[in-house]
Protein backbone atom coordinates (compact mmCIF):
# COMPACT_ATOMS: atom_id res chain seq x y z
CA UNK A 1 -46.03 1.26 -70.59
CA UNK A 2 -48.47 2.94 -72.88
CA UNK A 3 -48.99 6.87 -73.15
CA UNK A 4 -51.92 7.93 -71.49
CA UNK A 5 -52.69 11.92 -71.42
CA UNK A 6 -54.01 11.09 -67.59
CA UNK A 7 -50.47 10.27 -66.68
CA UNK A 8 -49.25 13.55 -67.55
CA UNK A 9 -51.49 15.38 -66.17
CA UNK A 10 -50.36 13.45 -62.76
CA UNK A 11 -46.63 14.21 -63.22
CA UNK A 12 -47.21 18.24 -63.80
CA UNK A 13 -49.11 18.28 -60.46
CA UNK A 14 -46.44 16.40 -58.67
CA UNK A 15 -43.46 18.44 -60.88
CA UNK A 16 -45.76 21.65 -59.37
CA UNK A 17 -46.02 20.89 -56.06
CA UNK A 18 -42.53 19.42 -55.50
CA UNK A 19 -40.48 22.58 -57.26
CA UNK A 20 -42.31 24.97 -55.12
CA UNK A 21 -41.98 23.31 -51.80
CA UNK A 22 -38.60 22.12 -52.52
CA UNK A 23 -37.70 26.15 -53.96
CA UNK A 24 -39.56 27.50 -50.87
CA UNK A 25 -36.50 25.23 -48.34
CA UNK A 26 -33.81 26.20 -50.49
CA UNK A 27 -35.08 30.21 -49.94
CA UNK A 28 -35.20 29.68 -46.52
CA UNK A 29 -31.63 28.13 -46.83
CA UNK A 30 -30.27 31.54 -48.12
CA UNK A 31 -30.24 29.48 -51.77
CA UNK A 32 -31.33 30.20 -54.61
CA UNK A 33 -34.91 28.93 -55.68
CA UNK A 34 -33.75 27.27 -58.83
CA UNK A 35 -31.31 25.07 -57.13
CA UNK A 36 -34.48 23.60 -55.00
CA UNK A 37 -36.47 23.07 -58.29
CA UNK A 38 -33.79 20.96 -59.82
CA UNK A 39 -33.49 18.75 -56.63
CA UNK A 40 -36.89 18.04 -56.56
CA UNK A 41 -36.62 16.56 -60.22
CA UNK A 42 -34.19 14.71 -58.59
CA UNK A 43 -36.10 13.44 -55.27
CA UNK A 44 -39.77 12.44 -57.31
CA UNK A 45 -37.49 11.07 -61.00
CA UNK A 46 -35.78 7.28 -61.05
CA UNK A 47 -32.29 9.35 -60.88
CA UNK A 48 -31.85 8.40 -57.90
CA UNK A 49 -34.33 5.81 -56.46
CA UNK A 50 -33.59 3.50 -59.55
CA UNK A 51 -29.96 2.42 -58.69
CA UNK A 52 -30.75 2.00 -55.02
CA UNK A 53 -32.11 -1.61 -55.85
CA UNK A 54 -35.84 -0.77 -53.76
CA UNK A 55 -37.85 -3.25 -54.42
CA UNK A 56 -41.06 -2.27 -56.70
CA UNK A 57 -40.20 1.45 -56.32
CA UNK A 58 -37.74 3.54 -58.72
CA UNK A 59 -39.33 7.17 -58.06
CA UNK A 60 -42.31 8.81 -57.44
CA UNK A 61 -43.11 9.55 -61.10
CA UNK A 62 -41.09 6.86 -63.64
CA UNK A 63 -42.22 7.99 -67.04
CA UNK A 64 -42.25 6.25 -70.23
CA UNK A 65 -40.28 6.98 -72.88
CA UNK A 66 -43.12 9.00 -74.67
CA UNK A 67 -43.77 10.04 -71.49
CA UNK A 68 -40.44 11.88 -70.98
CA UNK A 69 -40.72 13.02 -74.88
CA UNK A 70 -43.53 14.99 -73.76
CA UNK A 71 -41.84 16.60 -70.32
CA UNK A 72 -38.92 17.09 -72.49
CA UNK A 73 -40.86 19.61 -75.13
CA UNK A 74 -42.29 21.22 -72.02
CA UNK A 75 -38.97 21.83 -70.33
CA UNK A 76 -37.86 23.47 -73.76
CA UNK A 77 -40.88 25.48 -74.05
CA UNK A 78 -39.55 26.28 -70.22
CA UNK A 79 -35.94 27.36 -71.19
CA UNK A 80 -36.84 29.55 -74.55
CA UNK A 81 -39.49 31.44 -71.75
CA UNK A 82 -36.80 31.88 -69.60
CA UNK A 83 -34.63 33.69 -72.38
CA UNK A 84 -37.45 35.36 -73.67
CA UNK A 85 -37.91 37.34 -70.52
CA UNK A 86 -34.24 37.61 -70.21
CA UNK A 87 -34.61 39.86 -73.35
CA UNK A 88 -37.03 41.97 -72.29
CA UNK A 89 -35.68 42.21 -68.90
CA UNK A 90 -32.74 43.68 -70.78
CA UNK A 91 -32.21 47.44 -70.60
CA UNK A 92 -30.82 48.28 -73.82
CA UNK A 93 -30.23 52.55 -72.93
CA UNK A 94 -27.83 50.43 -70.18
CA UNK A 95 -26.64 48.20 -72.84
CA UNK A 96 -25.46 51.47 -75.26
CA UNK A 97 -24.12 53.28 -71.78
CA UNK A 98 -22.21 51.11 -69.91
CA UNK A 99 -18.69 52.19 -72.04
CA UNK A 100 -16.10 50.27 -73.82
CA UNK A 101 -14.76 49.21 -69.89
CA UNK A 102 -17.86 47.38 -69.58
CA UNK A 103 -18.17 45.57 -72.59
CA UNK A 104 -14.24 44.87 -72.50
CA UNK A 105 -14.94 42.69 -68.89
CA UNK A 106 -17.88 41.31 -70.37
CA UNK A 107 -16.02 39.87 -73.57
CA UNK A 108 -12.79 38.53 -70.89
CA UNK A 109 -15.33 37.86 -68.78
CA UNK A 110 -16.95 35.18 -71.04
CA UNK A 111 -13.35 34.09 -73.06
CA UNK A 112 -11.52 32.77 -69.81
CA UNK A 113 -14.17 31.00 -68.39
CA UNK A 114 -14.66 29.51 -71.55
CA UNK A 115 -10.67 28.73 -72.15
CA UNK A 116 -10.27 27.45 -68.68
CA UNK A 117 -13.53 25.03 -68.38
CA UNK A 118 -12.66 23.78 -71.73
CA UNK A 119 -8.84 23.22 -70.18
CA UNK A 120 -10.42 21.53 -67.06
CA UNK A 121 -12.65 19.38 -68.94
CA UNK A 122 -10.16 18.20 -71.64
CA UNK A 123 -7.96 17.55 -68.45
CA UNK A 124 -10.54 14.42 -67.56
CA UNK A 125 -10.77 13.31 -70.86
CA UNK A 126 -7.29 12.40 -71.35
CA UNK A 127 -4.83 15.56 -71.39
CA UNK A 128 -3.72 18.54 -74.05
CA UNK A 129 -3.65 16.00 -76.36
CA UNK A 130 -7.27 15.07 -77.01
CA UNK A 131 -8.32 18.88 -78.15
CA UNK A 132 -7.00 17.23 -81.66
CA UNK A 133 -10.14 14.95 -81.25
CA UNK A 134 -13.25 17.00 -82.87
CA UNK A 135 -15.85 15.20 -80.13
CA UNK A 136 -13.84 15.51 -76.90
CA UNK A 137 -13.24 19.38 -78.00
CA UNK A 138 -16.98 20.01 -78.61
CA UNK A 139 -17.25 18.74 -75.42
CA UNK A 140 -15.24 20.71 -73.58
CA UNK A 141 -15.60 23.89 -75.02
CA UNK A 142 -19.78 22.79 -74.50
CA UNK A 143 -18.83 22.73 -70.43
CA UNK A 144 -16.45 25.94 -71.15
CA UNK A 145 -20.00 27.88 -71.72
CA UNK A 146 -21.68 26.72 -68.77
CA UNK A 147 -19.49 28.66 -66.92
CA UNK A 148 -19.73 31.86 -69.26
CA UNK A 149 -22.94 32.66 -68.40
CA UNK A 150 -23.38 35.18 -64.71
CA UNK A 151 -26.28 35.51 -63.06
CA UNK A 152 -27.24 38.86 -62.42
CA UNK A 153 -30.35 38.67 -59.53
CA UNK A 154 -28.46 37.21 -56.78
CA UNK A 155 -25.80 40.07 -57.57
CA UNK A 156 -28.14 42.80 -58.21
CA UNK A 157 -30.01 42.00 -54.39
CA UNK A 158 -26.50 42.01 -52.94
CA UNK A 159 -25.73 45.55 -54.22
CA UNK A 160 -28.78 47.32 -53.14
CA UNK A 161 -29.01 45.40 -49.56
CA UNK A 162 -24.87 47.20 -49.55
CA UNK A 163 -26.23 50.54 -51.33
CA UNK A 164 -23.74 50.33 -54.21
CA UNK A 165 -26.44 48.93 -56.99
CA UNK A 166 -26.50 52.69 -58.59
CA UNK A 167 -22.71 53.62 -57.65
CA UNK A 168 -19.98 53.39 -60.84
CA UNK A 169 -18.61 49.78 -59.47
CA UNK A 170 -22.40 48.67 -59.15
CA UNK A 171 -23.46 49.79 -62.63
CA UNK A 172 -20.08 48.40 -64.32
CA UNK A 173 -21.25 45.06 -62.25
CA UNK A 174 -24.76 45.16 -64.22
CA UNK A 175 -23.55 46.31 -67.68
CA UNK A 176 -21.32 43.61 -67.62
CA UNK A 177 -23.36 40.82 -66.56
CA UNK A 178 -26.09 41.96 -69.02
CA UNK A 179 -23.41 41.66 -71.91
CA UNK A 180 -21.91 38.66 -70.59
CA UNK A 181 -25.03 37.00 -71.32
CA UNK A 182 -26.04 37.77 -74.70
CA UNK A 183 -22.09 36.54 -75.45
CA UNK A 184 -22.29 33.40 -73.15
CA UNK A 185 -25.45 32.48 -75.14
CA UNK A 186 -24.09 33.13 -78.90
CA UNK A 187 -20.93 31.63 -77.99
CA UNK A 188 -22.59 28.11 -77.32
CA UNK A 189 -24.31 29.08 -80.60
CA UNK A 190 -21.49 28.76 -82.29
CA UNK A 191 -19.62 26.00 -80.69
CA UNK A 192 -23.15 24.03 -81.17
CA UNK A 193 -23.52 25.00 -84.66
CA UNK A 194 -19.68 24.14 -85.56
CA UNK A 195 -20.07 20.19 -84.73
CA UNK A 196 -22.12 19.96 -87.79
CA UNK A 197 -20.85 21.87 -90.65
CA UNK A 198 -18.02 24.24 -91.93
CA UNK A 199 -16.62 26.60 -89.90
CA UNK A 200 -17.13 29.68 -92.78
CA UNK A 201 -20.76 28.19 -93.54
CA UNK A 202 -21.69 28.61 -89.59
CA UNK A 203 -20.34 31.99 -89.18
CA UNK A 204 -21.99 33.47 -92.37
CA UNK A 205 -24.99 31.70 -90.94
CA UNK A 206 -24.94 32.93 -87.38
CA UNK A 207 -24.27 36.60 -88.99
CA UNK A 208 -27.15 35.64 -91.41
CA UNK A 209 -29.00 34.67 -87.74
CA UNK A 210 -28.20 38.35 -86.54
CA UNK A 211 -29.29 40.24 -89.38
CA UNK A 212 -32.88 38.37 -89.41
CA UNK A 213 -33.47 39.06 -85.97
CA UNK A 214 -32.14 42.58 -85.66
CA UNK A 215 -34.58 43.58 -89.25
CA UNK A 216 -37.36 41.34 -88.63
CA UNK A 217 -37.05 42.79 -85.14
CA UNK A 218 -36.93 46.34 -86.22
CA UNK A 219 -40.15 45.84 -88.30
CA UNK A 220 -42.21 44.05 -85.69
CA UNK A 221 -41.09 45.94 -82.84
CA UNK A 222 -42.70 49.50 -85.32
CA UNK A 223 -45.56 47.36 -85.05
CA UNK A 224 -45.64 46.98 -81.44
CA UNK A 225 -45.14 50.27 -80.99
CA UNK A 226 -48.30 51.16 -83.01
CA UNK A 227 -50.45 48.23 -81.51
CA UNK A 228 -49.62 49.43 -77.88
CA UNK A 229 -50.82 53.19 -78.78
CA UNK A 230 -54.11 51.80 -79.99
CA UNK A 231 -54.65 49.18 -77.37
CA UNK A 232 -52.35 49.58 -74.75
CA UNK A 233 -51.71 46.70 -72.30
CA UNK A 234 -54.32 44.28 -73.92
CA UNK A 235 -53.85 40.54 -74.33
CA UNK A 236 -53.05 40.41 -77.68
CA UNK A 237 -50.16 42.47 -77.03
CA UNK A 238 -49.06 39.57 -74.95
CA UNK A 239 -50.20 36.88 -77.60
CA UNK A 240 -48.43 38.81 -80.57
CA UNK A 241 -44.95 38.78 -78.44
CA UNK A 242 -45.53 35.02 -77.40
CA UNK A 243 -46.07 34.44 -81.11
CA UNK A 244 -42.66 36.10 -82.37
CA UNK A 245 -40.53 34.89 -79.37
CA UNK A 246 -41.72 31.19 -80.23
CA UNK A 247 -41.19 32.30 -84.11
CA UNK A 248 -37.41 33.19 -83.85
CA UNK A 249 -36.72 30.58 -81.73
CA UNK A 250 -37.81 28.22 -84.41
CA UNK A 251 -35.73 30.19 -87.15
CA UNK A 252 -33.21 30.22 -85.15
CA UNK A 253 -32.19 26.68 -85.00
CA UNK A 254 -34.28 25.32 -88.04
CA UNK A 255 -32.93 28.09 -90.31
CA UNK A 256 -29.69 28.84 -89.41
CA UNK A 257 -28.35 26.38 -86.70
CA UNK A 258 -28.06 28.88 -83.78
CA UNK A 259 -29.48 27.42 -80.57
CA UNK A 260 -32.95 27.86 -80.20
CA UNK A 261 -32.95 30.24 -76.65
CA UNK A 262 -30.82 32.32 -78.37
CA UNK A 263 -33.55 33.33 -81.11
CA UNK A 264 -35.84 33.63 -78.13
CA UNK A 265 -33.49 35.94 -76.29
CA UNK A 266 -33.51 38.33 -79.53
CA UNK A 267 -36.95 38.14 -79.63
CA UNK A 268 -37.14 39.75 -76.13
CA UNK A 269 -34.64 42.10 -76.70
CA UNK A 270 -36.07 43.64 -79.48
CA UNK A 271 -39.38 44.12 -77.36
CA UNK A 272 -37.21 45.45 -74.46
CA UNK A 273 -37.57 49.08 -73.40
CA UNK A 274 -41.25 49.62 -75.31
CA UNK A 275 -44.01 50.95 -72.84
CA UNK A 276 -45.76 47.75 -73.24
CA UNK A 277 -42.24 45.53 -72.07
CA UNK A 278 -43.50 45.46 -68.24
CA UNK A 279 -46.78 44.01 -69.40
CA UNK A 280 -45.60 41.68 -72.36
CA UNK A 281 -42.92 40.48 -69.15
CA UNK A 282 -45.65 40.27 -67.02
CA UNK A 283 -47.75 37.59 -69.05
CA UNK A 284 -44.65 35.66 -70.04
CA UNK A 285 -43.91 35.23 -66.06
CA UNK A 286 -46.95 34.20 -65.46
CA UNK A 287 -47.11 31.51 -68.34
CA UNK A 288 -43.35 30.25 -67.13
CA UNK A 289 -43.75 30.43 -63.99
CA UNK A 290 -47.01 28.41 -63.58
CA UNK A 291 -46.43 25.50 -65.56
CA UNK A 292 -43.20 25.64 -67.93
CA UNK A 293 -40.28 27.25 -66.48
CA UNK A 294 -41.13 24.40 -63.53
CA UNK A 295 -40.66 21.59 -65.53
CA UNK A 296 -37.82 22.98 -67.25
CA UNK A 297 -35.59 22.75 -63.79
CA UNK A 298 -37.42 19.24 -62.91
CA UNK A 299 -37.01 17.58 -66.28
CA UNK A 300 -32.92 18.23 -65.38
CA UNK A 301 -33.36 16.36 -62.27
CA UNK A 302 -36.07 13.84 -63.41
CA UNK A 303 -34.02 12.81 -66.34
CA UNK A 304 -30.29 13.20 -64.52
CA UNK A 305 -28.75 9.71 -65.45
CA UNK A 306 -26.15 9.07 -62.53
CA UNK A 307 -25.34 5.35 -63.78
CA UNK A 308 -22.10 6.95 -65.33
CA UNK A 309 -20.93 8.96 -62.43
CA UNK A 310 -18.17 8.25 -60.00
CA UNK A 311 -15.36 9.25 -58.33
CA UNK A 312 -13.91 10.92 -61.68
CA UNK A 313 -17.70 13.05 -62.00
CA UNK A 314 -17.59 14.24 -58.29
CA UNK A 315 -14.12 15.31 -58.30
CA UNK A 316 -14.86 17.29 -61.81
CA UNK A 317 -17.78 18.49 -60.01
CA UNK A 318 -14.79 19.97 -57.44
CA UNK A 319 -12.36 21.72 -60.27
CA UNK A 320 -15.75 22.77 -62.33
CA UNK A 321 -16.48 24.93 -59.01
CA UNK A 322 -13.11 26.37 -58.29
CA UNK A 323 -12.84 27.07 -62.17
CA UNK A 324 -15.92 28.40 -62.56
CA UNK A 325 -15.36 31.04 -59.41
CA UNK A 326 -11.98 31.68 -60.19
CA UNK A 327 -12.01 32.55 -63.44
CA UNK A 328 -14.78 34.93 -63.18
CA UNK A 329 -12.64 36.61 -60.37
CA UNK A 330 -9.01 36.28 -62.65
CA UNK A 331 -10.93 37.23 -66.43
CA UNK A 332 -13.74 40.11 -64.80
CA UNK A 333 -11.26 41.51 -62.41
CA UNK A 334 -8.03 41.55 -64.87
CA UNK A 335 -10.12 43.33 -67.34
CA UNK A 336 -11.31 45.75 -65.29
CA UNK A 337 -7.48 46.26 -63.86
CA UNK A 338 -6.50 46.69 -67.74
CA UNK A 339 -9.15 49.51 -68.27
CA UNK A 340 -8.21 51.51 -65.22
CA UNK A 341 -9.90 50.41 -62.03
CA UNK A 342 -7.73 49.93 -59.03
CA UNK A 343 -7.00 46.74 -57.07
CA UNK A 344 -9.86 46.74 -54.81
CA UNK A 345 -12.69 48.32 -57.73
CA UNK A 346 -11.51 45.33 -59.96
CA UNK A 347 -11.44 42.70 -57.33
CA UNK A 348 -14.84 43.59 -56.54
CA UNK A 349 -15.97 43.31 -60.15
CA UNK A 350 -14.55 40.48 -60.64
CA UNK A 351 -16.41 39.05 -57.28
CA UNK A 352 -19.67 40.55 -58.51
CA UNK A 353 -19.30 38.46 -61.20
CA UNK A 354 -19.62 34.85 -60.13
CA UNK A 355 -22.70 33.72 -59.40
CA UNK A 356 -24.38 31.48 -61.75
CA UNK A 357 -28.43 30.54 -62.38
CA UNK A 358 -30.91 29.83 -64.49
CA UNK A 359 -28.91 30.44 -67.80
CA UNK A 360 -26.14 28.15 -66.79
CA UNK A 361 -29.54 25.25 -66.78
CA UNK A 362 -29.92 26.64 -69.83
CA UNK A 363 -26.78 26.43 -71.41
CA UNK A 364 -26.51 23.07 -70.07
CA UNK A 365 -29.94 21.41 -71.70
CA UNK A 366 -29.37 23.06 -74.50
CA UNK A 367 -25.98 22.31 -75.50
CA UNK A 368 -25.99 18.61 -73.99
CA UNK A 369 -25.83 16.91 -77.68
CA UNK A 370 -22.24 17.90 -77.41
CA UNK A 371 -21.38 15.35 -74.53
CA UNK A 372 -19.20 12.84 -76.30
CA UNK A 373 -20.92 9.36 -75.90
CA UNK A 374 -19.45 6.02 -77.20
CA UNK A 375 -21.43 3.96 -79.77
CA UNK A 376 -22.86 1.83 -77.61
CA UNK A 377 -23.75 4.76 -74.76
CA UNK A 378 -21.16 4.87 -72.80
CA UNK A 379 -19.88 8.20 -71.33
CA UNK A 380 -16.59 8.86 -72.69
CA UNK A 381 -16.52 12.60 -72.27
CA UNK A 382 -17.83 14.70 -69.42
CA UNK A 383 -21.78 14.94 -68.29
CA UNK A 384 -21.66 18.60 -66.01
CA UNK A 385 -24.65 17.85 -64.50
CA UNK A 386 -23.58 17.43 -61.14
CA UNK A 387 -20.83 20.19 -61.23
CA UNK A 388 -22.81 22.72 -62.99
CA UNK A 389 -25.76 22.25 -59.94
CA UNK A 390 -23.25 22.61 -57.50
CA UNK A 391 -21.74 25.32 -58.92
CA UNK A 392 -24.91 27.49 -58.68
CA UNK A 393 -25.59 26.41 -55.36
CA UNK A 394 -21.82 27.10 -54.07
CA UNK A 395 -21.62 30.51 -56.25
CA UNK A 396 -25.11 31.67 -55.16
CA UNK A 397 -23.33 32.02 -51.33
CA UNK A 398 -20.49 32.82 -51.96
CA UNK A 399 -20.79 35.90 -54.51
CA UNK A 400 -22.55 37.78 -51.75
CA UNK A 401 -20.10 37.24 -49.26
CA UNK A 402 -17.45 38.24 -51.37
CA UNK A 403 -19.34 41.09 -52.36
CA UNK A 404 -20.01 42.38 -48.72
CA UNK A 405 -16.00 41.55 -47.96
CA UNK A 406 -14.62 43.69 -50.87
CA UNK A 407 -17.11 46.50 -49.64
CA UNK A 408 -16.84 45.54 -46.16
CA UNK A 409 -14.63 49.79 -44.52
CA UNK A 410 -14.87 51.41 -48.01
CA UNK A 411 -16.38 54.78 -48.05
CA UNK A 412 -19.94 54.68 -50.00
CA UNK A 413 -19.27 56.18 -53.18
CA UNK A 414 -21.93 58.69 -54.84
CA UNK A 415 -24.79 57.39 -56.48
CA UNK A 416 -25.04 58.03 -59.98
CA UNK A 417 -28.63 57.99 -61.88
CA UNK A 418 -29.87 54.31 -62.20
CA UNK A 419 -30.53 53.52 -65.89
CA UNK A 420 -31.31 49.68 -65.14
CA UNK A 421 -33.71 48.12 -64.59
CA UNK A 422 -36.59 49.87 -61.83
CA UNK A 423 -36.42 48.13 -58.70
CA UNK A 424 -40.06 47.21 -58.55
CA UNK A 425 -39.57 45.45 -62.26
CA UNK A 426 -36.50 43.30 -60.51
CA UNK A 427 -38.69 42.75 -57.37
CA UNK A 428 -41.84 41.47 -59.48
CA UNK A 429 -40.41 38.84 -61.43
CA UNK A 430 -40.07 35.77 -60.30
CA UNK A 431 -37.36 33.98 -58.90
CA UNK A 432 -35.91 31.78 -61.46
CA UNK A 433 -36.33 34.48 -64.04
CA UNK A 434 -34.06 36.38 -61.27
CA UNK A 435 -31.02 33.73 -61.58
CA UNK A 436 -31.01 32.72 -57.92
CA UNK A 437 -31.95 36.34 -56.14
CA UNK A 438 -32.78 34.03 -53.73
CA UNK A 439 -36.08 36.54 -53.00
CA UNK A 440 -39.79 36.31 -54.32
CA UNK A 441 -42.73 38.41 -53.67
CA UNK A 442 -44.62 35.84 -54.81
CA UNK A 443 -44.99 32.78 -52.58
């Protein structure tokens, strides 16, 4: 099958329309969006159709090789997007705020889902034992990640449908989750970065990663500053932030082996907080949203390759939930018991905690060179696919549930001042960027 532009421009409008209908039934299902995106991939792709032996039909769209190449760089462009307004999302005043108790459940938070996912994974790849083998351990600690990684929208809706979003518990819930992030994301750096090279070389590289960003940063956000006093919400603004998200995420990984979403989140958060941020969001939404951010969920589905899966995959699929809600519940809420909370405050941190979106996708396209895969193809570690889908879909339910249980009698606390994020700023972006909120103004 030759590449023909033509028959790209046919599988975007079919990607398009089948991620928003498809996002639209999940949202009615109380779901979140992304989940619906990522099942359309599936519906339209070959993952499905092509091993159920129809004659003359394997999928709506069956791309070539090339073909998928090309969705592929778009779905990339899609996930560094995401990131990018992840950053700028980010409220850094919250970030300096939220305390040494926030940024303790953050760090647990991230190390026991990590520790246990790896533990579950190395469990179906032979026992204890095969952590001595360097491929099966990449692998592992690779699924270990996806489950670092909480999604704060579905959380954050939760809270102020309850009235706690601006209460201590509440806040503690946000600062966490914010922090949780940024480690989720540079601990896959790491883990990604230490399959190919020396452990000392990749740490002196991902600190030489840090101190780029954080000068480089420094410099251009000055130069933000004094672009958005002279022209103040004009395109270039937009164009000039575009230009250095897509700029670090290319240093990141060509220059010093840190994934490439992570150099795009740093991009954003340098940006974050300027009076420009809203606008420079705004644009980046729209640009995501439209075309890439689409394709990023749909590739996942569209190139899901099920011919490896059985019993052994759905079962994983099983522990990778329970792990993946449980130790958000055991690391969050222990940490929070350790710094003071009582039983019930840390329960319901550790609840708040759960749910999982779009950077969980993330994670997972990102770090999938660290699947362990036999010489000839064969699957001889664990694909997440399946269990890291139904882990968003299972933990976008049940967090608020558990959320509205463990505040279900309790006396309202007193609102403190909100230092997150505005309301309106949540309510405006769209609803992958929101990690499953499950709500859109935009239809």
């Amino acid at each position: 099958m030759e590449f023909e532009v033509v028959n790209i421009a046919l599988y975007l409008a079919i990607i398009l329309f089948a991620t928003k209908l498809c996002g639209l039934i999940t949202r009615r299902l109380g779901i979140s969006q992304i989940v619906g995106m990522v099942i359309a991939g599936l519906l339209i792709g070959p993952a499905i159709f092509s091993h159920l032996g129809i004659p003359g039909f394997s999928g709506i769209i069956n791309p070539s090789e090339i073909e998928m190449d090309v969705l592929d760089a778009f779905s990339q462009v899609g996930a560094i997007l995401i990131l990018f307004s992840s950053g700028i999302e980010t409220d850094i005043k919250e970030l300096k705020k939220s305390g040494l108790a926030s940024t303790i459940i953050a760090c647990v938070g991230v190390a026991v889902p990590i520790a246990l996912g790896a533990c579950a994974a190395i469990l179906f790849m032979g026992g204890f034992g095969e952590f001595a083998n360097a491929a099966k351990l990449h692998n592992a600690l690779y699924v270990g990640c996806i489950l670092a990684a909480t999604s704060v929208g579905i959380t954050v809706e939760t809270l102020r449908e309850l009235g706690k979003l601006n209460t201590k518990i509440g806040t503690v819930i946000l600062s966490a989750a914010i922090i949780d992030d940024v480690i989720g994301i540079v601990a896959l750096s790491l883990i990604t970065s230490f399959k190919d090279g020396n452990v000392w070389i990749t740490l002196l590289k991902c600190v030489g990663f840090f101190v780029f960003t954080i000068g480089a940063g420094f410099l251009l956000r000055k130069l933000f500053i004094a672009i958005g006093k002279r022209h103040p919400h004009t395109r270039r603004i937009g164009i000039f932030a575009l230009a250095m998200c897509f700029l670090f995420a290319y240093c990141a990984e060509k220059f010093f082996g840190v994934a490439a979403i992570t150099g795009a989140y740093m991009a954003g958060l340098m940006l974050s907080g300027l009076n420009d941020a809203g606008f420079v969001d705004r644009k980046v939404i729209v640009s995501g949203y439209m075309i890439f951010t689409p394709i990023f969920f749909a590739y996942i589905g569209i190139s899901a390759n099920f011919s490896n899966f059985g019993t052994g995959e759905i079962l994983f699929a099983v522990v990778l939930i329970i792990v993946g809600i449980a130790s958000k519940i055991i690391g969050c809420g222990g940490a929070a018991k350790l710094c003071g909370y009582n039983g019930r405050e840390s329960l319901t941190i550790g609840c708040g905690m759960v749910a999982r979106g779009e950077v969980s996708l993330a994670v997972y396209s990102s770090g999938y060179a660290l699947v362990y895969f036999g010489a000839n193809g064969e699957l001889l570690g664990i694909d997440p696919l399946l269990g890291t889908i139904l882990l968003i879909i299972v933990s976008s339910i049940v967090c608020p549930i558990l959320l509205k249980l463990c505040f279900k009698d309790k006396h309202p606390q007193e609102p403190i001042p909100a230092s997150g994020p505005a309301p309106e700023q949540l309510d405006s972006a769209p609803e992958q960027v929101q990690a499953g909120s499950g709500s859109s103004t935009d239809d």
